[in-house]
Protein backbone atom coordinates (compact mmCIF):
# COMPACT_ATOMS: atom_id res chain seq x y z
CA UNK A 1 -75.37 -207.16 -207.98
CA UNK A 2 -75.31 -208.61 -211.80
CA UNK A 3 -73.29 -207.15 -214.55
CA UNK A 4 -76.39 -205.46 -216.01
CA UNK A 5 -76.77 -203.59 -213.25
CA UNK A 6 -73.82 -202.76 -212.44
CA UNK A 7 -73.11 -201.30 -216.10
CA UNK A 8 -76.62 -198.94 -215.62
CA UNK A 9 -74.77 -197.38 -212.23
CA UNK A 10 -71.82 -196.78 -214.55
CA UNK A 11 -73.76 -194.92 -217.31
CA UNK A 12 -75.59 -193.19 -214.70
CA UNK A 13 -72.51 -191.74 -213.07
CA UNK A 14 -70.31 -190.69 -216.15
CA UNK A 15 -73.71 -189.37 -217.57
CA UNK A 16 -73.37 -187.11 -214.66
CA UNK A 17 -70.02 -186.39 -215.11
CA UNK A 18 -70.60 -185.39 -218.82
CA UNK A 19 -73.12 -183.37 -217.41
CA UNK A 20 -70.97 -181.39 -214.84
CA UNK A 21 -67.90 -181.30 -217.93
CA UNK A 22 -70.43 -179.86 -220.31
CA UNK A 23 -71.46 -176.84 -217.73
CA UNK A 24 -67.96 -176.45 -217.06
CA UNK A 25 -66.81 -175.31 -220.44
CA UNK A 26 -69.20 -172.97 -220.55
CA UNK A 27 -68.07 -171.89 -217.42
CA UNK A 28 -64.53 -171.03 -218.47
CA UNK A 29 -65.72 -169.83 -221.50
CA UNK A 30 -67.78 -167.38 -219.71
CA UNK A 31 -64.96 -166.07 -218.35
CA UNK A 32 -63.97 -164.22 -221.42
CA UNK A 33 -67.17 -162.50 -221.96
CA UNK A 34 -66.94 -158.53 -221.74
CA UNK A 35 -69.73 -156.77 -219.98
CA UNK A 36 -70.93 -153.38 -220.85
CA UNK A 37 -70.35 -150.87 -217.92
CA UNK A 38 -72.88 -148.84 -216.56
CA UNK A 39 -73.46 -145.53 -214.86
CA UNK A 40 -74.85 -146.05 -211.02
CA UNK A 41 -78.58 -145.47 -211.52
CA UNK A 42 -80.46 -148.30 -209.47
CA UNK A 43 -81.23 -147.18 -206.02
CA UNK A 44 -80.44 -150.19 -203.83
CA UNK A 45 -81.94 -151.29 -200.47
CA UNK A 46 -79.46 -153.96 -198.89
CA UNK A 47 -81.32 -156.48 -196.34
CA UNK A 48 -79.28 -157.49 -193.52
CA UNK A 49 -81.20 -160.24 -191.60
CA UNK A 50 -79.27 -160.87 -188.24
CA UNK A 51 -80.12 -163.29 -185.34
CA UNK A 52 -77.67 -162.45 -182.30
CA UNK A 53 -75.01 -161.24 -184.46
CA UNK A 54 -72.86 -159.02 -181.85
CA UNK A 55 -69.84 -160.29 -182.52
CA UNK A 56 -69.78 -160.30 -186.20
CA UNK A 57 -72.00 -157.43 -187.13
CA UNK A 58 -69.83 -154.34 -187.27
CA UNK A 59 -67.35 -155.70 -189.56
CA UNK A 60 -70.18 -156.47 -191.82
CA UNK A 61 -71.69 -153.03 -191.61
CA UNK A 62 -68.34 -151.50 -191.94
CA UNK A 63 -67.72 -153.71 -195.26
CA UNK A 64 -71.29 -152.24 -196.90
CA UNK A 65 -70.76 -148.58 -195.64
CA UNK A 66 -67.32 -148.43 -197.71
CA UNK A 67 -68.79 -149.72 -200.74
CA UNK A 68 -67.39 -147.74 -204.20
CA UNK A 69 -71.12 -146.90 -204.63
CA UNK A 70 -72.62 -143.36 -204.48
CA UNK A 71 -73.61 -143.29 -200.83
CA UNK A 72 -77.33 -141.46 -201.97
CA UNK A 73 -78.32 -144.57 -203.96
CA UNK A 74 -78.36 -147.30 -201.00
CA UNK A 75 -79.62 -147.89 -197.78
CA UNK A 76 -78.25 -151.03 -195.10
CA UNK A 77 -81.22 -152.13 -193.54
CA UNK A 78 -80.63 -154.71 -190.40
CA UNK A 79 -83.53 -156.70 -189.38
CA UNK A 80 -82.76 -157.66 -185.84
CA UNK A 81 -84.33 -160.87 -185.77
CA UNK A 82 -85.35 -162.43 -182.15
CA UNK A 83 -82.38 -161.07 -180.80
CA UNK A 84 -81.26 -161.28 -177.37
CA UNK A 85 -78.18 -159.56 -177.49
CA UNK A 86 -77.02 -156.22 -178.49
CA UNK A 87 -77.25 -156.08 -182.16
CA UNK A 88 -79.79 -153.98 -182.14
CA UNK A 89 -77.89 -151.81 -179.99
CA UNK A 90 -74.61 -151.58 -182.25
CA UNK A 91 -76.33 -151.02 -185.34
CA UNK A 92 -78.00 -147.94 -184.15
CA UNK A 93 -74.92 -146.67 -182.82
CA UNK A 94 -73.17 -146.56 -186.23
CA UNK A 95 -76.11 -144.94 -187.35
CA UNK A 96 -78.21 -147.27 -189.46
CA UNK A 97 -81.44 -148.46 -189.80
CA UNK A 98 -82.55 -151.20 -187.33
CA UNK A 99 -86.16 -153.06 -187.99
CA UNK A 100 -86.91 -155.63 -184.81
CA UNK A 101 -89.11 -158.49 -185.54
CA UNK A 102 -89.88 -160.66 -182.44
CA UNK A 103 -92.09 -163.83 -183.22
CA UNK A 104 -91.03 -167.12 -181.87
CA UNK A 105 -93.40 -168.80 -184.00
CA UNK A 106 -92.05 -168.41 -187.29
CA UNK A 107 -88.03 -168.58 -186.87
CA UNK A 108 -85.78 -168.32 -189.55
CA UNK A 109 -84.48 -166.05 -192.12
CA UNK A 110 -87.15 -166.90 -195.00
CA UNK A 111 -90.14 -165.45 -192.56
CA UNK A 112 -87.41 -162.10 -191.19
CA UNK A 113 -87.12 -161.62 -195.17
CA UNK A 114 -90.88 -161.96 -195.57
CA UNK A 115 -91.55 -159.61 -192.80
CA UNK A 116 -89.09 -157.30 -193.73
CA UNK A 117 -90.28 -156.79 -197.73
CA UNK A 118 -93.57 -157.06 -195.82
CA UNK A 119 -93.13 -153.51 -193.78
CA UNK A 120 -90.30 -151.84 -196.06
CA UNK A 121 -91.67 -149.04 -198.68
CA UNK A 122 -90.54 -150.92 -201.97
CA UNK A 123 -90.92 -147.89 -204.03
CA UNK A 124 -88.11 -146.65 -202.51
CA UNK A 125 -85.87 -148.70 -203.85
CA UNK A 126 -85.09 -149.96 -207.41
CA UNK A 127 -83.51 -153.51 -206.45
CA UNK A 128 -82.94 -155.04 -202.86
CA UNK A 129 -79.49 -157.11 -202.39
CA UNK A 130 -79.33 -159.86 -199.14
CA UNK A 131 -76.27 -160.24 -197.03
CA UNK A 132 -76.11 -162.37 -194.10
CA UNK A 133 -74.79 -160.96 -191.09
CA UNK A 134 -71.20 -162.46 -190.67
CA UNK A 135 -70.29 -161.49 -194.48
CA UNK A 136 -67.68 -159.18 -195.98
CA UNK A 137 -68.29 -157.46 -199.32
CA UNK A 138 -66.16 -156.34 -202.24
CA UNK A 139 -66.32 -152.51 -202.75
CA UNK A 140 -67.70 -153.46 -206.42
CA UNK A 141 -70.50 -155.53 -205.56
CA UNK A 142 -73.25 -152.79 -206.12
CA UNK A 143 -71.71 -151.78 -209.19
CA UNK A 144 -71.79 -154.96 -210.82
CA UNK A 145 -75.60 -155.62 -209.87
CA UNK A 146 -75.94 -152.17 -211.17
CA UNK A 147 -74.55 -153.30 -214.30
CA UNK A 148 -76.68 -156.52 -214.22
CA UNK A 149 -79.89 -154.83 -213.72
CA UNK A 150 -78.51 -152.73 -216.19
CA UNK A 151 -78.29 -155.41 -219.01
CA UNK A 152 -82.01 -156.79 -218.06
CA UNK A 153 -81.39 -159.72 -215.09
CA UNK A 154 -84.06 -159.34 -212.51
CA UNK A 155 -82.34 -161.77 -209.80
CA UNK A 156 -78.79 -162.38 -209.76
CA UNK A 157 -76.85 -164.34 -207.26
CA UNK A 158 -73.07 -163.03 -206.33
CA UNK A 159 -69.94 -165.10 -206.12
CA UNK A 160 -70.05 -166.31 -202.13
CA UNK A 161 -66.73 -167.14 -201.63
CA UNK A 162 -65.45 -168.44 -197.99
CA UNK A 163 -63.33 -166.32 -195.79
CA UNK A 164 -61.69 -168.68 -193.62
CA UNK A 165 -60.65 -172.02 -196.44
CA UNK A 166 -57.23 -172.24 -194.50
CA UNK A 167 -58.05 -172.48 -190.90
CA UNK A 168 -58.70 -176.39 -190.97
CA UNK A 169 -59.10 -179.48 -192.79
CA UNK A 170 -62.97 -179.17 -192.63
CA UNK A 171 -63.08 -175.88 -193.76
CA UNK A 172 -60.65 -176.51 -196.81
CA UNK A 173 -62.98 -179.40 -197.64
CA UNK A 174 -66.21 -177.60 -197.49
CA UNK A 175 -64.27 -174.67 -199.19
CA UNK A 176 -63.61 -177.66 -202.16
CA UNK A 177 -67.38 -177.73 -202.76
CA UNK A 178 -67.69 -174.21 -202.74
CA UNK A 179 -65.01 -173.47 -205.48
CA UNK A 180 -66.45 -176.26 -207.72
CA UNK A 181 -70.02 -175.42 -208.14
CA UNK A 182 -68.82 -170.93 -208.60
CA UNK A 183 -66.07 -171.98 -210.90
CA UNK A 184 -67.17 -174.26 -212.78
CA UNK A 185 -71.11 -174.60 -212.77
CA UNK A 186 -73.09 -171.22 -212.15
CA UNK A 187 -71.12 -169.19 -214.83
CA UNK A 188 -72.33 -172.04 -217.01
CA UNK A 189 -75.95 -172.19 -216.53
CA UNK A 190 -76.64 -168.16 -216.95
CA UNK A 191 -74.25 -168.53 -220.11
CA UNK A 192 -76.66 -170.74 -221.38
CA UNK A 193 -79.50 -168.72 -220.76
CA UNK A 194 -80.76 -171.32 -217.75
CA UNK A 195 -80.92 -170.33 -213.90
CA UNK A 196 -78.51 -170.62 -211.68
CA UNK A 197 -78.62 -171.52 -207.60
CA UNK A 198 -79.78 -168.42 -204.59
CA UNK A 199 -76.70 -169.21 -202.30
CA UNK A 200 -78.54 -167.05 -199.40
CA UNK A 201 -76.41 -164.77 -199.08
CA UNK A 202 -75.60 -161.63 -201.66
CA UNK A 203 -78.61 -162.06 -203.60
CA UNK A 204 -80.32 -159.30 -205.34
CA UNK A 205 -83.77 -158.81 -206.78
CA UNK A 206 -85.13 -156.02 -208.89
CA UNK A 207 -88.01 -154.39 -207.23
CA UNK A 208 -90.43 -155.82 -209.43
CA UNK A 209 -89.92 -159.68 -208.34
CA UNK A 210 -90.80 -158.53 -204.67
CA UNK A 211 -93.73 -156.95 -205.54
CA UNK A 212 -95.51 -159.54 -207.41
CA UNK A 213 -93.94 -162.68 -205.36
CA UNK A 214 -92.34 -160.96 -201.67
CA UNK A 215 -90.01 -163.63 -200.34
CA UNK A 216 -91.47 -167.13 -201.02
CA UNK A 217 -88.92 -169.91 -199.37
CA UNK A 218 -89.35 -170.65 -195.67
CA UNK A 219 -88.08 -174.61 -195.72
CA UNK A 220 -84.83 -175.20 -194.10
CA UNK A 221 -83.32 -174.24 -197.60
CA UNK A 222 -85.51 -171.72 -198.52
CA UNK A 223 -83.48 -170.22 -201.16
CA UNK A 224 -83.47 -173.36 -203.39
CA UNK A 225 -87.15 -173.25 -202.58
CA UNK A 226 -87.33 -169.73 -203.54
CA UNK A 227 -85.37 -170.52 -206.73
CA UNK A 228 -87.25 -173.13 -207.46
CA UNK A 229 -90.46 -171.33 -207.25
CA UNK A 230 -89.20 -168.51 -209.32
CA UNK A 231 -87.86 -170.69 -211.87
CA UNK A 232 -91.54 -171.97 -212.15
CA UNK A 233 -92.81 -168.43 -212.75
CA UNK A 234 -90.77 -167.62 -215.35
CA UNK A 235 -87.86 -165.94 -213.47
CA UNK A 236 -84.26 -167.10 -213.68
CA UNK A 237 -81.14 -166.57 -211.58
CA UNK A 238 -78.17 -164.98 -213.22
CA UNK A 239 -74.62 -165.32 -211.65
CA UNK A 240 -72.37 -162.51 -211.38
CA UNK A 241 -68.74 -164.41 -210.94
CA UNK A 242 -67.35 -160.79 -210.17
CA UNK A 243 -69.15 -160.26 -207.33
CA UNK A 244 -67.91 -161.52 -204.25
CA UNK A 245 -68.64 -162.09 -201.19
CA UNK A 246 -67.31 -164.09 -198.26
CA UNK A 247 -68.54 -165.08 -195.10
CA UNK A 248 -66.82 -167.67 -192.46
CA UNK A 249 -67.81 -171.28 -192.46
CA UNK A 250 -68.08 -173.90 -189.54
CA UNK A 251 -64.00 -174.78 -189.11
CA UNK A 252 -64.84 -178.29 -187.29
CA UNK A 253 -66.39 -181.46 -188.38
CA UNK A 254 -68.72 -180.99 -184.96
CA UNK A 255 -70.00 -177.68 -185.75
CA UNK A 256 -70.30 -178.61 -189.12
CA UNK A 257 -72.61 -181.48 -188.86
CA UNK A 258 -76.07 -179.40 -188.34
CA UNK A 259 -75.64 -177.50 -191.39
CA UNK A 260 -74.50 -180.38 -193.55
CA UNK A 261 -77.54 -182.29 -192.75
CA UNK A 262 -79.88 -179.57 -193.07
CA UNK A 263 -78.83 -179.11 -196.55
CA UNK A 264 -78.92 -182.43 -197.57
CA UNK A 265 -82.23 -183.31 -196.26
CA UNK A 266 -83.82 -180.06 -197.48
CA UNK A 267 -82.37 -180.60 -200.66
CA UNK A 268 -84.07 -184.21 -201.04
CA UNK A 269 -87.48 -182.46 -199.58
CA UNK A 270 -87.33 -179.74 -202.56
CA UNK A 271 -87.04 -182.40 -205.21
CA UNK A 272 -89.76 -184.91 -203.91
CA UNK A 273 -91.76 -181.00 -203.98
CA UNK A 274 -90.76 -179.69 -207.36
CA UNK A 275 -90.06 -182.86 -209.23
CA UNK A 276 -92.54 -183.60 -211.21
CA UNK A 277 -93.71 -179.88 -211.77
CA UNK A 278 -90.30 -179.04 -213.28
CA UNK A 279 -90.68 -182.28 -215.44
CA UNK A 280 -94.10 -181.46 -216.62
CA UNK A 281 -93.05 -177.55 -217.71
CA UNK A 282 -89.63 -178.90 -218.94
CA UNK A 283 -91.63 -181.22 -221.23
CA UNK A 284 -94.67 -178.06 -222.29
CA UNK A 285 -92.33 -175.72 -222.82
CA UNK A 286 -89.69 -177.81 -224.44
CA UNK A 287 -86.72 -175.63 -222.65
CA UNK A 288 -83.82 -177.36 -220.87
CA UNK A 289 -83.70 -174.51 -217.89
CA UNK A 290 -86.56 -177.05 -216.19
CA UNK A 291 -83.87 -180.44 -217.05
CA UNK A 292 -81.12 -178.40 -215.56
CA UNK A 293 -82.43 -177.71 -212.77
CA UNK A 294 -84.00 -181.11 -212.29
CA UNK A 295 -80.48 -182.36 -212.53
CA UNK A 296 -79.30 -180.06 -209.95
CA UNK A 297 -81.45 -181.69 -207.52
CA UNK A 298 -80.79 -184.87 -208.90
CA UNK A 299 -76.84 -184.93 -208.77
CA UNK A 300 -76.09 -184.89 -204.99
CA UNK A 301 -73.26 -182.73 -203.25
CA UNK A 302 -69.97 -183.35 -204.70
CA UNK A 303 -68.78 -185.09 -201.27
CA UNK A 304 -71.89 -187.54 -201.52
CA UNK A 305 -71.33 -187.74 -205.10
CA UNK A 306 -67.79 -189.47 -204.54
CA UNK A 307 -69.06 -191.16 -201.18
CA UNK A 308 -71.23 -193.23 -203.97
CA UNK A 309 -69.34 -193.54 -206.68
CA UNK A 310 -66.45 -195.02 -204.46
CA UNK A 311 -69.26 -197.41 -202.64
CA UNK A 312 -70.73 -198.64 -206.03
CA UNK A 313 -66.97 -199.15 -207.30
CA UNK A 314 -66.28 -201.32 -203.98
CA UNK A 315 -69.22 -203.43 -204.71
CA UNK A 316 -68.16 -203.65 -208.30
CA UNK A 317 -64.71 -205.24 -207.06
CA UNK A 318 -66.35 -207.49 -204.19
CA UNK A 319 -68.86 -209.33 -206.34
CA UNK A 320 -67.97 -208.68 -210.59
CA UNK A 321 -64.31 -207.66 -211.02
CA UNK A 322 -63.02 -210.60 -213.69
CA UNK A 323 -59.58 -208.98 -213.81
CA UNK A 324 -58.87 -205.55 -216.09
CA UNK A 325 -61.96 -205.87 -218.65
CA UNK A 326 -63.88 -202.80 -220.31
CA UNK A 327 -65.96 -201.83 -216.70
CA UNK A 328 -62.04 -201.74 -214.74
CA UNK A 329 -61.41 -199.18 -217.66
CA UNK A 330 -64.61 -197.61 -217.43
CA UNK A 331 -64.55 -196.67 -213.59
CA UNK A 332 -60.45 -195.73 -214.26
CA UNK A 333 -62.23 -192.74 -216.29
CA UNK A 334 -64.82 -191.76 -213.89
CA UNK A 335 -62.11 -191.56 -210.90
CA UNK A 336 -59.80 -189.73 -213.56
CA UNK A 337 -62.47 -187.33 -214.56
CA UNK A 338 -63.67 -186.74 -211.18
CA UNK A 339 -59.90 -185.95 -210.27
CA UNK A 340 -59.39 -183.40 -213.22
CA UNK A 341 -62.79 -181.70 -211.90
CA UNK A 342 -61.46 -181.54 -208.69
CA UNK A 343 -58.06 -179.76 -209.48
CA UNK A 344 -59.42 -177.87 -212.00
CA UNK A 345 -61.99 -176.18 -209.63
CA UNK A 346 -58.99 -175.37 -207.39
CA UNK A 347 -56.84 -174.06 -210.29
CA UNK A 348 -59.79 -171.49 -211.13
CA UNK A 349 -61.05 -170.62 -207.54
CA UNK A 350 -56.70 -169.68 -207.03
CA UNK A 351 -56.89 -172.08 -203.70
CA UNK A 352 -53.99 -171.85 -201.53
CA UNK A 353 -51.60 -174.10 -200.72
CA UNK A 354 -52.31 -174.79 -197.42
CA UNK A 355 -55.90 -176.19 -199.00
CA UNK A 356 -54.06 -178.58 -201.46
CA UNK A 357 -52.15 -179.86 -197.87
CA UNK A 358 -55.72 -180.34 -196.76
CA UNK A 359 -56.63 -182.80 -199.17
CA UNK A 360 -55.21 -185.26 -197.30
CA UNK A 361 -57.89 -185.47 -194.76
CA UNK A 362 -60.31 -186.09 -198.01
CA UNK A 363 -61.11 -189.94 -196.85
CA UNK A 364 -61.62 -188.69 -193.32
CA UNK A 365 -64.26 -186.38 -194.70
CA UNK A 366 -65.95 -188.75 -196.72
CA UNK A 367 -66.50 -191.00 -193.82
CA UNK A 368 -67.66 -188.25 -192.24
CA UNK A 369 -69.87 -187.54 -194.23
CA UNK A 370 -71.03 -190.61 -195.01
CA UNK A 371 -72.41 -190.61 -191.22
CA UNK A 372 -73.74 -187.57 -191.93
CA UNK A 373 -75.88 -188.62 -194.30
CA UNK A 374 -76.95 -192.09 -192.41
CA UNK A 375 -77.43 -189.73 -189.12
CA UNK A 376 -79.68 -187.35 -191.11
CA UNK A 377 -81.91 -189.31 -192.95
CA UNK A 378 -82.49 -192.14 -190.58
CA UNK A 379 -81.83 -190.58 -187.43
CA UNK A 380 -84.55 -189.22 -185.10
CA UNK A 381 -85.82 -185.69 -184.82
CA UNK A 382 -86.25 -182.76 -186.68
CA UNK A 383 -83.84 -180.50 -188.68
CA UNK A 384 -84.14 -177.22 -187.74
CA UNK A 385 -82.14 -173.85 -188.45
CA UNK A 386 -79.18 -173.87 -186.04
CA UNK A 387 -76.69 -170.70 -185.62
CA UNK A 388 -73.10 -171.30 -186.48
CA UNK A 389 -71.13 -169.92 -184.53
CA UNK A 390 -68.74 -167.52 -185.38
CA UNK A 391 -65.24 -166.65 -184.87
């Protein structure tokens, strides 16, 4: 690799890192904003798709039955989803409504959401919230989309935290990514007036958006499909940083792998999909919500974000290092600022301690994932939706 080149990688990379900086202070500035408080007045129907969910599914249910909302203005709604065991079963014994949808050929939860909006009576309900199955709410989260709705946002994407960071290396490092992009992205974005990311899980959308779209995302990410499409129609994402939600997270690098790939790959599929149309509107309507969210497909995962920037800055050293010139200071910054991103993420997301200790298997997970990557986009066969398992 010449010089030349090698100076374009490092313009790309702290271009990205001015990039993630610049949403970041608006993230933190965000969190001084005051909201006004509202009365409860939106009716909510909460959508709880669940594939074989036994284990996990009570605690769930319990979680959205003890909400601090007035009981009258929401509904849980399970949709039993090709299940085999006795979710079905459970849910009607605490007295709930239970939809079952068998079809083997369309699997997944973007076609259970479809059918679901599909054979629900929308004019029951003013705004319909999504929780997965294995996920613990805050008692405030329907107040705070009440609020939201409230103040005008039509979809707006809770804070999904992870309930088990501490339980192993691989969980503390997945919990990493998680803490950077709610701390110190989202907040940013719907400060600026741009959209922010569907996580899948504690999403809500006024009535309105289902009836003129239904559910729209049935790739193996189908909420950044959905997003995407949404975005494209005019609608943006707001985050609400005050409304949590957690829900457990593979806890080994084996169970781990499935998921990891299918978001990577699915991520690369929506941008060869919705490049170019997000250029072209970006450039019409002259607003920078389109550029955003082209960069958010661009910049890859934080993980595979470092896995390159450490590779390019190896074959920097191998083939052009001439001793401690302006490129050796150039990549000290970038491994600086990537390090102050890191721990400031932690500082804001209050990680514990025993996820600082973690840290330590960092280069163990980069390798890893590193061979995820390889593995997913060169290996055979398809990536599919897999269960994780739960705990």
């Amino acid at each position: 690799m010449t010089i030349h080149l090698f100076s374009s990688i490092e313009i790309i990379i702290l271009t990205s890192i001015l990039y993630l900086y610049f949403l970041a202070i608006f993230s933190i500035l965000s969190k001084r904003q005051r909201r006004v408080k509202f009365e409860p007045l939106h009716r909510f129907g909460i959508i709880v798709p669940a594939h074989n969910e036994e284990k996990v599914i009570a605690k769930t249910l319990h979680s959205l039955k003890d909400m601090d909302y007035p009981h009258g203005l929401y509904e849980i709604i399970v949709i039993a989803d090709d299940c085999t065991d006795n979710t079905a079963k459970i849910v009607r014994e605490m007295g709930m409504c239970c939809m079952e949808r068998f079809d083997n050929s369309k699997r997944g939860k973007g076609y259970a959401l479809q059918w679901a909006f599909r054979n629900i009576k929308l004019a029951k309900y003013d705004a319909f919230v999504v929780i997965d199955a294995d996920t613990v709410v805050m008692a405030d989260f329907l107040k705070i989309m009440n609020n939201r709705l409230c103040n005008g946002d039509k979809v707006i994407q809770g804070y999904y935290d992870v309930l088990n960071p501490e339980r192993s290396p691989s969980a503390s490092l997945s919990y990493l990514g998680f803490a950077l992009s709610r701390n110190l992205r989202y907040a940013g974005r719907t400060s600026l007036g741009w959209t922010t990311n569907l996580l899948g899980n504690g999403m809500c959308f006024s009535r309105d958006v289902i009836e003129r779209f239904g559910w729209g995302g049935f790739s193996i990410v189908e909420d950044i499909e959905y997003e995407m499409f949404l975005l494209l129609c005019g609608i943006r994402v707001a985050f609400a940083s005050d409304a949590k939600i957690y829900a457990e997270i593979p806890e080994t690098f084996a169970e781990s792998r499935i998921q990891r790939s299918r978001w990577d790959i699915g991520k690369f599929q929506i941008l060869r999909r919705f490049f170019l149309k997000l250029l072209i509107k970006g450039v019409k309507e002259k607003d920078m919500a389109y550029f955003d969210a082209l960069m958010e497909l661009l910049i890859p995962p934080y993980a595979l974000f470092l896995i390159l920037t450490i590779f390019f800055f190896l074959m920097f050293m191998a083939t052009n290092y001439n001793g401690i010139d302006i490129h050796f200071y150039i990549w000290a910054i970038i491994f600086l600022a990537l390090f102050l991103y890191t721990l400031a993420g932690l500082i804001m997301a209050r990680a514990s301690r025993h996820v600082y200790i973690n840290l330590i298997y960092a280069p163990l997970f980069i390798l890893w994932r590193t061979f995820i990557v390889i593995h997913g986009f060169f290996g055979k066969g398809r990536i599919e939706w897999i269960k994780t398992e739960r705990s």
